[in-house]
Protein backbone atom coordinates (compact mmCIF):
# COMPACT_ATOMS: atom_id res chain seq x y z
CA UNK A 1 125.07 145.97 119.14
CA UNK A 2 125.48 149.79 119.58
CA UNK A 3 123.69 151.00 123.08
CA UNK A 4 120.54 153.44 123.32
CA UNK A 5 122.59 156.49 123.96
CA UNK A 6 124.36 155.72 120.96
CA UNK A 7 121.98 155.55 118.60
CA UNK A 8 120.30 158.73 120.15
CA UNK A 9 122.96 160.40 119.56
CA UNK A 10 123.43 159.39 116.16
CA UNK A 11 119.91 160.44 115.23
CA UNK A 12 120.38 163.88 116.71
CA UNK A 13 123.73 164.54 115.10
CA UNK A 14 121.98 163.26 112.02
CA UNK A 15 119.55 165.73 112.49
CA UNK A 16 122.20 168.42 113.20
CA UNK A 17 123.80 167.79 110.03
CA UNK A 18 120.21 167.89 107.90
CA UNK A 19 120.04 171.37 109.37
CA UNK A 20 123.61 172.13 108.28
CA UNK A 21 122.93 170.46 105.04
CA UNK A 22 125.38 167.75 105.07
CA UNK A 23 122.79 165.55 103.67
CA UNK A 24 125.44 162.55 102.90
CA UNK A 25 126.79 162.12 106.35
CA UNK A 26 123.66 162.21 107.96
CA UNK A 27 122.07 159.43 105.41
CA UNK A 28 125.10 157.45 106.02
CA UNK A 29 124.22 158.47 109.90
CA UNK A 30 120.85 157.46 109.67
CA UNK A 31 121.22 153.65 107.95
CA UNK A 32 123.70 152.73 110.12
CA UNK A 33 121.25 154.08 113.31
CA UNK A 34 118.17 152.02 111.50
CA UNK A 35 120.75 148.80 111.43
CA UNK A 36 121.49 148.76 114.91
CA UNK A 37 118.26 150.26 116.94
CA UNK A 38 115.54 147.38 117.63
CA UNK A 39 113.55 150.23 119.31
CA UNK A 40 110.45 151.19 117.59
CA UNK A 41 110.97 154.97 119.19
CA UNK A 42 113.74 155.34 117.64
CA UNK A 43 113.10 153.87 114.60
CA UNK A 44 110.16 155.71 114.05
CA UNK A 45 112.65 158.90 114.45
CA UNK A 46 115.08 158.18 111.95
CA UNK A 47 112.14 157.16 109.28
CA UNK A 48 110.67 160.86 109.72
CA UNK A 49 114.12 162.20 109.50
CA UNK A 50 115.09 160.43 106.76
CA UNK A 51 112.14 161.11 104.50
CA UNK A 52 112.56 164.78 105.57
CA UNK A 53 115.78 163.90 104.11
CA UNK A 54 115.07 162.87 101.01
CA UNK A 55 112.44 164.88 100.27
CA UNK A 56 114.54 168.29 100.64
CA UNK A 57 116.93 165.99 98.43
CA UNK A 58 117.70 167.00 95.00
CA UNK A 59 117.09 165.00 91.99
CA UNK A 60 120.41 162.93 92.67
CA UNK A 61 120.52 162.88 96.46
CA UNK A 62 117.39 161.05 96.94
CA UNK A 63 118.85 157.17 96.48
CA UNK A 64 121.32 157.78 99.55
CA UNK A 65 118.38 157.87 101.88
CA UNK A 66 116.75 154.61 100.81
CA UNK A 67 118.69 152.12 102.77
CA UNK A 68 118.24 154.26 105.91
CA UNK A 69 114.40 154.68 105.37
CA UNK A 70 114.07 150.95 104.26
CA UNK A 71 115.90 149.65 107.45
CA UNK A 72 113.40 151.45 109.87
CA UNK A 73 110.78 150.72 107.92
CA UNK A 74 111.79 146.76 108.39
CA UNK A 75 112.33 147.79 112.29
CA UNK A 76 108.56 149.16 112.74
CA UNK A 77 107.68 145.76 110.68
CA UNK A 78 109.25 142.96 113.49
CA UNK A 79 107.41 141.81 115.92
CA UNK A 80 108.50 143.34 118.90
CA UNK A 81 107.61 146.81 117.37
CA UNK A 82 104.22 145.81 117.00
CA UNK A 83 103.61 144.45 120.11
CA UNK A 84 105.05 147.64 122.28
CA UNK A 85 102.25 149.67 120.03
């Protein structure tokens, strides 16, 4: 499992990269954050970014964020997400 700082990082240069519009690497950023974080935090974090993602998508850029938003989605889901709320 990837540490904290890792996947911190990953989310911010993900979010770096939105801003630079290099939409592909920071999807691919982004699902493989969501696979390794079991932190609800940070989850939460790469859901927003990645629906800010694909929403500023075009028509055929919107599929490459649906693995990263339907991995945090499953994160926020388990049961040790819900009980830290």
């Amino acid at each position: 499992m990837v540490d904290v700082e890792s996947v911190t990082e990953m989310i911010e240069e993900a979010r770096r990269l939105i801003g630079l519009g290099e939409n592909k690497r920071a999807a691919d950023l982004l699902t493989i954050a969501a696979g390794e974080t079991s932190d609800p935090l940070q989850a939460r974090m790469i859901l927003q970014l990645a629906e800010q993602g694909q929403e500023r998508s075009g028509r055929f850029g919107r599929r490459r964020w649906t693995e990263a938003i339907r991995l945090a989605r499953m994160r926020l889901e388990e049961p040790a997400a819900a009980s830290l709320e």
